[in-house]
Protein backbone atom coordinates (compact mmCIF):
# COMPACT_ATOMS: atom_id res chain seq x y z
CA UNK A 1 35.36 -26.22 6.96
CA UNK A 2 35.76 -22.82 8.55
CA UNK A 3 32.89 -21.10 6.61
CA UNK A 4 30.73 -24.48 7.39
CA UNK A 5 31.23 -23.96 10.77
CA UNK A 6 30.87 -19.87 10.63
CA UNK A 7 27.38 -20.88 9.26
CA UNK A 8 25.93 -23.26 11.50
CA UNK A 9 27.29 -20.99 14.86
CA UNK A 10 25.13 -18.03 12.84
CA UNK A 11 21.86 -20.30 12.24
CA UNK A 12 21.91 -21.73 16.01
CA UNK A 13 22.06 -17.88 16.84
CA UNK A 14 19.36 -16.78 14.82
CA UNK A 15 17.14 -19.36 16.05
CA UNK A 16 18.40 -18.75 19.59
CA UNK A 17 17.31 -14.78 18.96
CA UNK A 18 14.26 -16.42 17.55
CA UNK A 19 12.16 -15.96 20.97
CA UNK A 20 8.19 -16.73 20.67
CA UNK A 21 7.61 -14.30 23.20
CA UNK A 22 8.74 -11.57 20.82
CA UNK A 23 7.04 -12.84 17.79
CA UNK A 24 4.14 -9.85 16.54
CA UNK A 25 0.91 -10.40 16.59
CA UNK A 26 -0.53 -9.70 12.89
CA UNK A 27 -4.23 -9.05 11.86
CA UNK A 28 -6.56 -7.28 10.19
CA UNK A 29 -9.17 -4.85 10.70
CA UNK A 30 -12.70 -4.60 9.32
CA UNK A 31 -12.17 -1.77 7.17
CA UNK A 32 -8.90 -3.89 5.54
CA UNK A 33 -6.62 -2.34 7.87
CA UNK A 34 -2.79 -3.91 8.72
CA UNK A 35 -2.62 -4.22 12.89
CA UNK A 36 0.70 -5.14 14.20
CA UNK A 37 0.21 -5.87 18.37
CA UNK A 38 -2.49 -3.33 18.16
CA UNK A 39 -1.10 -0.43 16.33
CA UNK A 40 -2.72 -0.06 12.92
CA UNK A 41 -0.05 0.32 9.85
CA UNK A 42 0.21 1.17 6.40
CA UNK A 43 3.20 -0.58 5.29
CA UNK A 44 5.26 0.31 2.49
CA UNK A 45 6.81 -2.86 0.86
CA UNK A 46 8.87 -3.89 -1.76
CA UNK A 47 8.35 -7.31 -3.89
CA UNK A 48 11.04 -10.07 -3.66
CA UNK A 49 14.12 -8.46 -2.95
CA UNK A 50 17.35 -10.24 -1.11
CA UNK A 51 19.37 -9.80 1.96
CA UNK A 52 22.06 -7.46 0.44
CA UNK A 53 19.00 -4.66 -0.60
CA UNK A 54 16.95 -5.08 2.80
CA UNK A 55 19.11 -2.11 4.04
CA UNK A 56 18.77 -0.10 0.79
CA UNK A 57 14.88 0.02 1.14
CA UNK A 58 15.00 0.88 4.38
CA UNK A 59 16.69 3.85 3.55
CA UNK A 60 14.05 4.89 0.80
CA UNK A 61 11.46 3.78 3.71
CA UNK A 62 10.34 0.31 3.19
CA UNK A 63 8.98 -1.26 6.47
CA UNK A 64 8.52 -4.76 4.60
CA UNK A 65 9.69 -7.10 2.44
CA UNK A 66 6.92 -9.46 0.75
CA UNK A 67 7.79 -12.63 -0.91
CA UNK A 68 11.38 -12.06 0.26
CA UNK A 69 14.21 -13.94 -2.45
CA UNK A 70 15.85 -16.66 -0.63
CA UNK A 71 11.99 -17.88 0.25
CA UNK A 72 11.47 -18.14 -3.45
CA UNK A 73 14.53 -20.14 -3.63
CA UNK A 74 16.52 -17.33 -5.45
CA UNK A 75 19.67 -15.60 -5.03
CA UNK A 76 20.43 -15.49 -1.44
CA UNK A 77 23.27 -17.89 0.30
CA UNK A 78 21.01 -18.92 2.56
CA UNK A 79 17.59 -19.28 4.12
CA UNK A 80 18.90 -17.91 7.61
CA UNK A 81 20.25 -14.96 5.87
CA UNK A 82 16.76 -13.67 5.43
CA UNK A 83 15.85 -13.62 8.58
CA UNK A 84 19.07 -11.78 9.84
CA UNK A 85 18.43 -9.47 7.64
CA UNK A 86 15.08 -8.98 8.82
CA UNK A 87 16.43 -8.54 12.20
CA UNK A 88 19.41 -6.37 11.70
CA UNK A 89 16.96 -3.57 9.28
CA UNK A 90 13.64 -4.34 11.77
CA UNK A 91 11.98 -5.04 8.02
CA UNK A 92 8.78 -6.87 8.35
CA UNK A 93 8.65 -10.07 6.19
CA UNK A 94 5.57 -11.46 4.20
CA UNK A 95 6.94 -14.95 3.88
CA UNK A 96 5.90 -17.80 1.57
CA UNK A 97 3.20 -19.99 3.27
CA UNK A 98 5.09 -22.80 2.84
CA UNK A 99 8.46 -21.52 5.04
CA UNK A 100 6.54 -20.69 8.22
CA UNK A 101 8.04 -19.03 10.91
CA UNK A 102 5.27 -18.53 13.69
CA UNK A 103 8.43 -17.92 16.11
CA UNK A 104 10.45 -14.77 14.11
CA UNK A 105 9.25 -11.34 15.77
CA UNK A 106 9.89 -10.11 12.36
CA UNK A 107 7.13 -12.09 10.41
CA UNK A 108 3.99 -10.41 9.67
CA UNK A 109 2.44 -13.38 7.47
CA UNK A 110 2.30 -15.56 4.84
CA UNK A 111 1.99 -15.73 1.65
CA UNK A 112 0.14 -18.05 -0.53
CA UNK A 113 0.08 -18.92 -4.52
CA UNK A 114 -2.28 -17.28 -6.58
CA UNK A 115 -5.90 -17.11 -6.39
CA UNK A 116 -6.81 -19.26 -9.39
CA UNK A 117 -10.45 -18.69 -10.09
CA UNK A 118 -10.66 -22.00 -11.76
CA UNK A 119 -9.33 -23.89 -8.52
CA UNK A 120 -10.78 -20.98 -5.66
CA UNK A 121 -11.56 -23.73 -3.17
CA UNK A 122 -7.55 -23.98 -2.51
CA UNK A 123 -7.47 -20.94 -0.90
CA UNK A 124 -9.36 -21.63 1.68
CA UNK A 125 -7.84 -24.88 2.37
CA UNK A 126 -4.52 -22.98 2.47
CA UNK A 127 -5.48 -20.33 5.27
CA UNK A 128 -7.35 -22.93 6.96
CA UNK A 129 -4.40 -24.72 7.21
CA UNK A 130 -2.23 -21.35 8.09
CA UNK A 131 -4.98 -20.35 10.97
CA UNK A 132 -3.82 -24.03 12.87
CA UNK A 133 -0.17 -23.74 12.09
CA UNK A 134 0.05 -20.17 12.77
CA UNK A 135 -3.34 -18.49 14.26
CA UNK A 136 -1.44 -14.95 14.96
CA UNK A 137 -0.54 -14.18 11.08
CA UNK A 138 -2.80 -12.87 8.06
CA UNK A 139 -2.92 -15.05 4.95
CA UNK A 140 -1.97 -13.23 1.07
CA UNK A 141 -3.11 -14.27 -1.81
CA UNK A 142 -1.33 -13.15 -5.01
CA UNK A 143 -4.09 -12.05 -7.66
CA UNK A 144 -3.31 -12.63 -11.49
CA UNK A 145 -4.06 -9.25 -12.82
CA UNK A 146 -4.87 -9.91 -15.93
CA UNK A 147 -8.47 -11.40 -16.18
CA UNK A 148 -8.68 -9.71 -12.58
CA UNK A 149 -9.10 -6.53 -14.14
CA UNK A 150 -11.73 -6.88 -16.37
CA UNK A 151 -14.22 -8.91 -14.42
CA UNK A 152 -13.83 -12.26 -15.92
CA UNK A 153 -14.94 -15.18 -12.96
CA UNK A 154 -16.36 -13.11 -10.76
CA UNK A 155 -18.55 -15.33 -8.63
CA UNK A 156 -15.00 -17.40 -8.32
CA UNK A 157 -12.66 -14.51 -6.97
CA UNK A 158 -15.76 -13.47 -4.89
CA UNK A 159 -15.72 -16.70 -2.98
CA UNK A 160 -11.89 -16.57 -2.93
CA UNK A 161 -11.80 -13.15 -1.70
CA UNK A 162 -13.86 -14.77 1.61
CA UNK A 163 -11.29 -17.13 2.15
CA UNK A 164 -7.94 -15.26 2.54
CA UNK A 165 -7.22 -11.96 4.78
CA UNK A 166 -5.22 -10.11 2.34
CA UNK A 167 -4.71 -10.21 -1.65
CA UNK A 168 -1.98 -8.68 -3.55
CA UNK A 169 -1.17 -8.05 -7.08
CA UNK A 170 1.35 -5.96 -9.68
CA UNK A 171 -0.68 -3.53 -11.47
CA UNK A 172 1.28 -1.09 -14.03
CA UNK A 173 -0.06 1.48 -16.94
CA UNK A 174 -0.15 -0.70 -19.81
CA UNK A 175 -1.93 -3.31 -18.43
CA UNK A 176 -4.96 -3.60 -20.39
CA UNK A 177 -3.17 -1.84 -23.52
CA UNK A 178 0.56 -1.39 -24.27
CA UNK A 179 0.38 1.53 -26.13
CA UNK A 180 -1.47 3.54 -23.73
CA UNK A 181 -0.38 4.38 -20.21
CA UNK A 182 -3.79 4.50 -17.88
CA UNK A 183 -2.48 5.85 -14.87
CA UNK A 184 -6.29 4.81 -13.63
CA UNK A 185 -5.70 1.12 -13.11
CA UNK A 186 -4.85 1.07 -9.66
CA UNK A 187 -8.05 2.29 -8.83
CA UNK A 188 -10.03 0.19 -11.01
CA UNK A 189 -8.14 -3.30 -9.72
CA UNK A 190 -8.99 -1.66 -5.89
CA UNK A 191 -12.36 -0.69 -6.71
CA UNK A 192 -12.99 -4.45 -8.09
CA UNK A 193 -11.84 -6.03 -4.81
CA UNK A 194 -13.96 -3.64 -2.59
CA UNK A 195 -16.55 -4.17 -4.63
CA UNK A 196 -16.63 -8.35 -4.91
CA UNK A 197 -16.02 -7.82 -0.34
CA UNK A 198 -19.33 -6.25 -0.11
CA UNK A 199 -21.28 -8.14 2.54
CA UNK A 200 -17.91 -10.35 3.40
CA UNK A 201 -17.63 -11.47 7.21
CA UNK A 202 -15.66 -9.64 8.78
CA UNK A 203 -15.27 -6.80 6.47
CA UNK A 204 -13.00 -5.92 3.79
CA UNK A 205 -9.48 -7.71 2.90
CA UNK A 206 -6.83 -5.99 2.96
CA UNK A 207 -5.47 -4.39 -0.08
CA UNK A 208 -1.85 -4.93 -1.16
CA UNK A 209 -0.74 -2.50 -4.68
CA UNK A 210 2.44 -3.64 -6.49
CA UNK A 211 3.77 -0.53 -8.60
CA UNK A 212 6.62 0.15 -10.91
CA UNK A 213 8.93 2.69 -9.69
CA UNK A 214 11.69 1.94 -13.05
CA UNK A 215 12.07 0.86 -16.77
CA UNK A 216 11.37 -2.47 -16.69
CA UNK A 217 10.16 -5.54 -19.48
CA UNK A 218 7.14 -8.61 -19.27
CA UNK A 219 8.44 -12.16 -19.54
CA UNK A 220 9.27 -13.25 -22.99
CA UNK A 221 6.33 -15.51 -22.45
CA UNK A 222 4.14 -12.99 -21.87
CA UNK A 223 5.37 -10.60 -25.02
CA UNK A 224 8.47 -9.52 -23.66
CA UNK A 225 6.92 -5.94 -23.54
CA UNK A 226 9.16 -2.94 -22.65
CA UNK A 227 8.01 0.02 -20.80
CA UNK A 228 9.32 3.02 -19.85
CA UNK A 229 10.01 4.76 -15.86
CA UNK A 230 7.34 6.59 -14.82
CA UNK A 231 8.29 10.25 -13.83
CA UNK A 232 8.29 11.71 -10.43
CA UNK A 233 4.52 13.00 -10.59
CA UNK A 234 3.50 9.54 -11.59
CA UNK A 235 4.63 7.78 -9.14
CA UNK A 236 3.43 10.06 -6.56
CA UNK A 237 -0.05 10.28 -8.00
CA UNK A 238 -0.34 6.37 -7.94
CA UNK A 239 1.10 5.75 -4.39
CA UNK A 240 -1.70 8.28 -3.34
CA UNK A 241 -4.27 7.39 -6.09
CA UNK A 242 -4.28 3.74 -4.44
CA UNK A 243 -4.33 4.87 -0.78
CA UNK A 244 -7.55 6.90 -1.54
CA UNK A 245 -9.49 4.62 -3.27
CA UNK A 246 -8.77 1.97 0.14
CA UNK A 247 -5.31 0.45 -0.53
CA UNK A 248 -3.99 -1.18 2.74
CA UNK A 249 -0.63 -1.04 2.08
CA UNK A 250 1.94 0.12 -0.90
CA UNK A 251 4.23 -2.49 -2.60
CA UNK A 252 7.71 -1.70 -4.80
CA UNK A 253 8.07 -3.99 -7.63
CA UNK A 254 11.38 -2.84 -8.67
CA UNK A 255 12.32 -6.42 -11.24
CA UNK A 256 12.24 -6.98 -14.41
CA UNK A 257 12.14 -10.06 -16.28
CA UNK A 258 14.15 -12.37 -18.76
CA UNK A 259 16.62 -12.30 -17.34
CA UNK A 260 15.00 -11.59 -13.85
CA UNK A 261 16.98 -8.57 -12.54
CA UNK A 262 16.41 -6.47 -9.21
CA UNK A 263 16.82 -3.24 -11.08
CA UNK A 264 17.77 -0.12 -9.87
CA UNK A 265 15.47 2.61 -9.45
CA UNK A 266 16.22 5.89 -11.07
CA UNK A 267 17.31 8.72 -8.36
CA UNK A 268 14.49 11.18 -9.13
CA UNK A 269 12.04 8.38 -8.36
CA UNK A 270 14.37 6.95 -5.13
CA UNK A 271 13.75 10.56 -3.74
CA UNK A 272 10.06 10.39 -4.48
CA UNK A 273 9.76 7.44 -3.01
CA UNK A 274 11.56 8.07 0.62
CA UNK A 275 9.11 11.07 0.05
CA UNK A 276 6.08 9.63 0.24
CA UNK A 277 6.89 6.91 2.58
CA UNK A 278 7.90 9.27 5.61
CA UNK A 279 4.35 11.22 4.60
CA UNK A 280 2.63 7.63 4.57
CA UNK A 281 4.44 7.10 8.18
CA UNK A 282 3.08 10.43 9.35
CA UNK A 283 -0.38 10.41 7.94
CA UNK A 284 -0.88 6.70 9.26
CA UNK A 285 -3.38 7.43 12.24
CA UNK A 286 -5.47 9.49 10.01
CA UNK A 287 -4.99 7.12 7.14
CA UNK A 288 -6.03 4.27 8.79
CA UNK A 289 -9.46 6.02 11.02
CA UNK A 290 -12.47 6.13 10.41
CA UNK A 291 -14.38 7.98 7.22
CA UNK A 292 -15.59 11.68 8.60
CA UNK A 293 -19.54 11.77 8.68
CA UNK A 294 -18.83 15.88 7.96
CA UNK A 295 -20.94 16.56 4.28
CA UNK A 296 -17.38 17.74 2.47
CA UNK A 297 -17.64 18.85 -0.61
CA UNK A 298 -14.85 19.27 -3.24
CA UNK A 299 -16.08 20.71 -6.76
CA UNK A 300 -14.01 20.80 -9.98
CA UNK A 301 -14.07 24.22 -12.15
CA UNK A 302 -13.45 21.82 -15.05
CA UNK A 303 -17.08 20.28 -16.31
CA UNK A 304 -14.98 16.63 -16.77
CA UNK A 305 -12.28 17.34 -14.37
CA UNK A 306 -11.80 14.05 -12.33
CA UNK A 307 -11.33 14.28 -8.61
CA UNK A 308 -10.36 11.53 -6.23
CA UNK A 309 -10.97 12.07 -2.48
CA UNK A 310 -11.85 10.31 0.55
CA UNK A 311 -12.15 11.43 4.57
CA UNK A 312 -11.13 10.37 7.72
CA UNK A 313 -11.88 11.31 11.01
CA UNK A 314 -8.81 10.98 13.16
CA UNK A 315 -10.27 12.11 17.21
CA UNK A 316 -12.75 15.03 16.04
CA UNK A 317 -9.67 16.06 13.53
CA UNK A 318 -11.32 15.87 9.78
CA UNK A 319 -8.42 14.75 7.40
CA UNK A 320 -9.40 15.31 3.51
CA UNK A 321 -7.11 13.56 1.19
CA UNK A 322 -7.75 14.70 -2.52
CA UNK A 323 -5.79 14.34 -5.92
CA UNK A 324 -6.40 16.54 -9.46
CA UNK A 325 -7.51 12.57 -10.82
CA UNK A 326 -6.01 14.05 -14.47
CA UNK A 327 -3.07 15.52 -16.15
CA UNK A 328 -4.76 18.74 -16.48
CA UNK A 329 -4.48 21.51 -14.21
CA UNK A 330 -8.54 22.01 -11.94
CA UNK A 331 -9.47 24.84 -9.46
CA UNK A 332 -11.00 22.77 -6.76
CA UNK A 333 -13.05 24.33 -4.16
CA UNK A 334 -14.01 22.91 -0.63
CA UNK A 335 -17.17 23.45 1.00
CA UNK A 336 -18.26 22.56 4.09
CA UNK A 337 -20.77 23.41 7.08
CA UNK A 338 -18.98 25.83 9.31
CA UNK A 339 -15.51 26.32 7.28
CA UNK A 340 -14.13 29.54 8.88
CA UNK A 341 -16.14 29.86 11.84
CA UNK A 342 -16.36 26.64 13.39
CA UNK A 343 -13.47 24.75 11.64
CA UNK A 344 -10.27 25.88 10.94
CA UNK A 345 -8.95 24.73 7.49
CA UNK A 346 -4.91 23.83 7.82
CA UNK A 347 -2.62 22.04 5.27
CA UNK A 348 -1.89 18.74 6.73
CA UNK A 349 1.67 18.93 5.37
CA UNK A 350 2.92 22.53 5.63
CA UNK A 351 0.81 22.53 9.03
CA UNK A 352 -0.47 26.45 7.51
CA UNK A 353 -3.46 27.69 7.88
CA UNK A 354 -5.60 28.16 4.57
CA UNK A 355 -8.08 31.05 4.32
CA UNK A 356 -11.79 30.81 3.65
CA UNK A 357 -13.57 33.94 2.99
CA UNK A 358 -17.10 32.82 2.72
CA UNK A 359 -17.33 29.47 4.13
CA UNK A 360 -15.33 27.95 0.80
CA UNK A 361 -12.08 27.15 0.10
CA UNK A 362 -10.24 27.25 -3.56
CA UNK A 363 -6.70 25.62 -4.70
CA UNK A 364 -5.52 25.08 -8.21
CA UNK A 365 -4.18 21.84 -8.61
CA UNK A 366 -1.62 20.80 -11.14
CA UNK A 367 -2.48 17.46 -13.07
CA UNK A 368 -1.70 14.43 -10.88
CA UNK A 369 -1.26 17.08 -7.71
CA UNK A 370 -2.07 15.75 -4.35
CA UNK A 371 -3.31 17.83 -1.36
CA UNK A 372 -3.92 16.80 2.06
CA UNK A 373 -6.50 19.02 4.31
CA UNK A 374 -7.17 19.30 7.43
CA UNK A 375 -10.37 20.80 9.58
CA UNK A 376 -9.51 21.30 13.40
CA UNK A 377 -12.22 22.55 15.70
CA UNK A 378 -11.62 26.34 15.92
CA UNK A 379 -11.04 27.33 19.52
CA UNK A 380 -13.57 29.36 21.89
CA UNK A 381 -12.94 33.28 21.31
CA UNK A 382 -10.25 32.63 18.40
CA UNK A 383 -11.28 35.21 15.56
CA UNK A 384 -13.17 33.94 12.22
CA UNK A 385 -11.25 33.02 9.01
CA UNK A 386 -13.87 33.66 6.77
CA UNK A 387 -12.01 37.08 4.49
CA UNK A 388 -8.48 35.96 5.84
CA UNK A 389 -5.84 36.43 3.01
């Protein structure tokens, strides 16, 4: 009787914290962008985690949880405890579209089931139903991978991709072959959604990345399937290898399956991961600007050396986000109009300056490595770089 009662004084009090006046405003931009009451993010979420471990990804960085348990009708006690949760970590939640909670300040938006290409018109009846329950949350859809990835129904996902604000979807190595890790496939699912948005109203969706951060196994149904953890590099190279290529947000998907476990993330990776969120958190307002109209160029002293870059232009600042886009080691050099006497080259996370005798700029890059330049405007009277060591 006493915990009965414990309960009901705790749900009258989250719904009495529940004030609509505090609930965020959620939408997205035209280039796919997250905007919470103005501010654009990039969040860093984890997939279908409970209460007890809301805290525990905070700590590693997590501003989100999507798909949270007790919404899937898990393992939490209760559907309140969610939501308290949510409250007591400030963790965004990405709830299930069928649980809506247009008063919670901590509920971002909804999610929906997946986009089944053979039944696409759904998803537009869902967010047209979510835009007159709720008009001040974004809509996900969950994306099957698997025929996803190799371009089966295209015309289908095309006109589903029209109809929602956001898609999602757990991408991994061995996707496409179990006995071969691809790194690679992150970009290729990304690349596919950007490429079926071309000519959408209103711009791109915006792009949601599950990754594995641990060991972890399929369902038996789907083979059962073990594969291994990824190492630190790897995870690092496809956090950033999805953000380049136009990933709107980052997504844990620490589970396995049969039995369905939240499993625990080995420490090397926890460490990466708390990493590359706080950088993620700092390099947001450049991440999420506009492309820089600056010709950069970034040249590989490897004839089939794979490099992966994009630009932004963060307030006359000239961000340049690049990754070695293989497991071999590549000399890259950066060119651009002006490097040492106009612009001053400066790595965006030591904040040190870089030399560049003769208008270029060279780094060796391990494989996977990631650097993250920056070009400032060099100021009146300040003496050249160019033949600085």
């Amino acid at each position: 009787m006493h915990r009965t009662r414990s309960i009901l004084l705790a749900a009258c009090a989250l719904l009495l914290a529940a004030d609509p006046s505090s609930a965020v405003e959620s939408k997205i931009g035209p280039a796919g962008q997250v905007i919470l009451d103005g501010t654009p993010v990039v969040p860093v979420g984890v997939w279908v985690q409970p209460p007890y471990l809301f805290e525990y990804h905070r700590q590693l960085g997590a501003t989100c949880i999507v798909s949270p348990a007790r919404e899937r009708g898990d393992f939490a006690d209760s559907a309140s405890d969610v939501y308290a949760a949510a409250q007591r970590t400030s963790m965004g939640l990405i709830v299930q579209s069928g649980r809506r909670r247009s008063d919670h300040p901590n509920v971002w938006g909804y999610i929906a089931s997946y986009m089944d290409p053979r039944r696409i018109d759904q998803v537009g009846r869902d967010r047209a139903h979510l835009r007159q329950a709720d008009p001040n949350r974004f809509m996900m859809v969950n994306i099957a991978i698997d025929e996803f990835i190799v371009g089966d129904h295209e015309a289908a996902y095309t006109e589903g991709l029209r109809s929602t604000d956001a898609v999602i979807s757990h991408v991994w190595p061995e996707l496409r072959d179990p006995t071969t890790a691809n790194l690679r496939n992150v970009a290729l699912f990304i690349d596919r959604v950007r490429r079926y948005c071309h000519g959408r109203e209103g711009g791109e969706v915006s792009i949601w990345v599950e990754l594995n951060p641990h060991p972890w196994k399929l369902k038996d149904q789907q083979g059962g399937t073990a594969f291994p953890s990824p190492t630190r590099e790897e995870v690092r190279f496809q956090i950033w290898l999805a953000l380049i290529h136009g990933a709107d947000a980052i997504v844990i998907f620490p589970i396995t399956f049969d039995p369905f476990v939240y499993s625990q993330i080995p420490a090397l990776n926890e460490k990466e991961i708390a990493a590359n969120a706080a950088l993620i958190k700092r390099m947001t307002p450049a991440l999420t600007a506009g492309e820089s109209a600056l010709p950069i160029t970034i040249t590989s002293d490897q004839p089939d050396g794979i490099i992966d870059r994009t630009t932004r232009d963060l307030d006359g600042t000239h961000y340049i986000f690049v990754l070695n886009g293989g497991r071999d080691p590549q000399t890259l050099t950066l060119a651009v109009p002006g490097l040492g006497d106009r612009w001053m080259l400066v790595d965006a996370v030591t904040d040190q300056p870089l030399a560049a005798p003769e208008g270029t700029h060279s780094e060796r890059l391990d494989g996977l490595a990631l650097r993250i330049w920056k070009l400032q405007a060099r100021p009146p009277h300040e003496p050249s770089a160019r033949g600085d060591q």
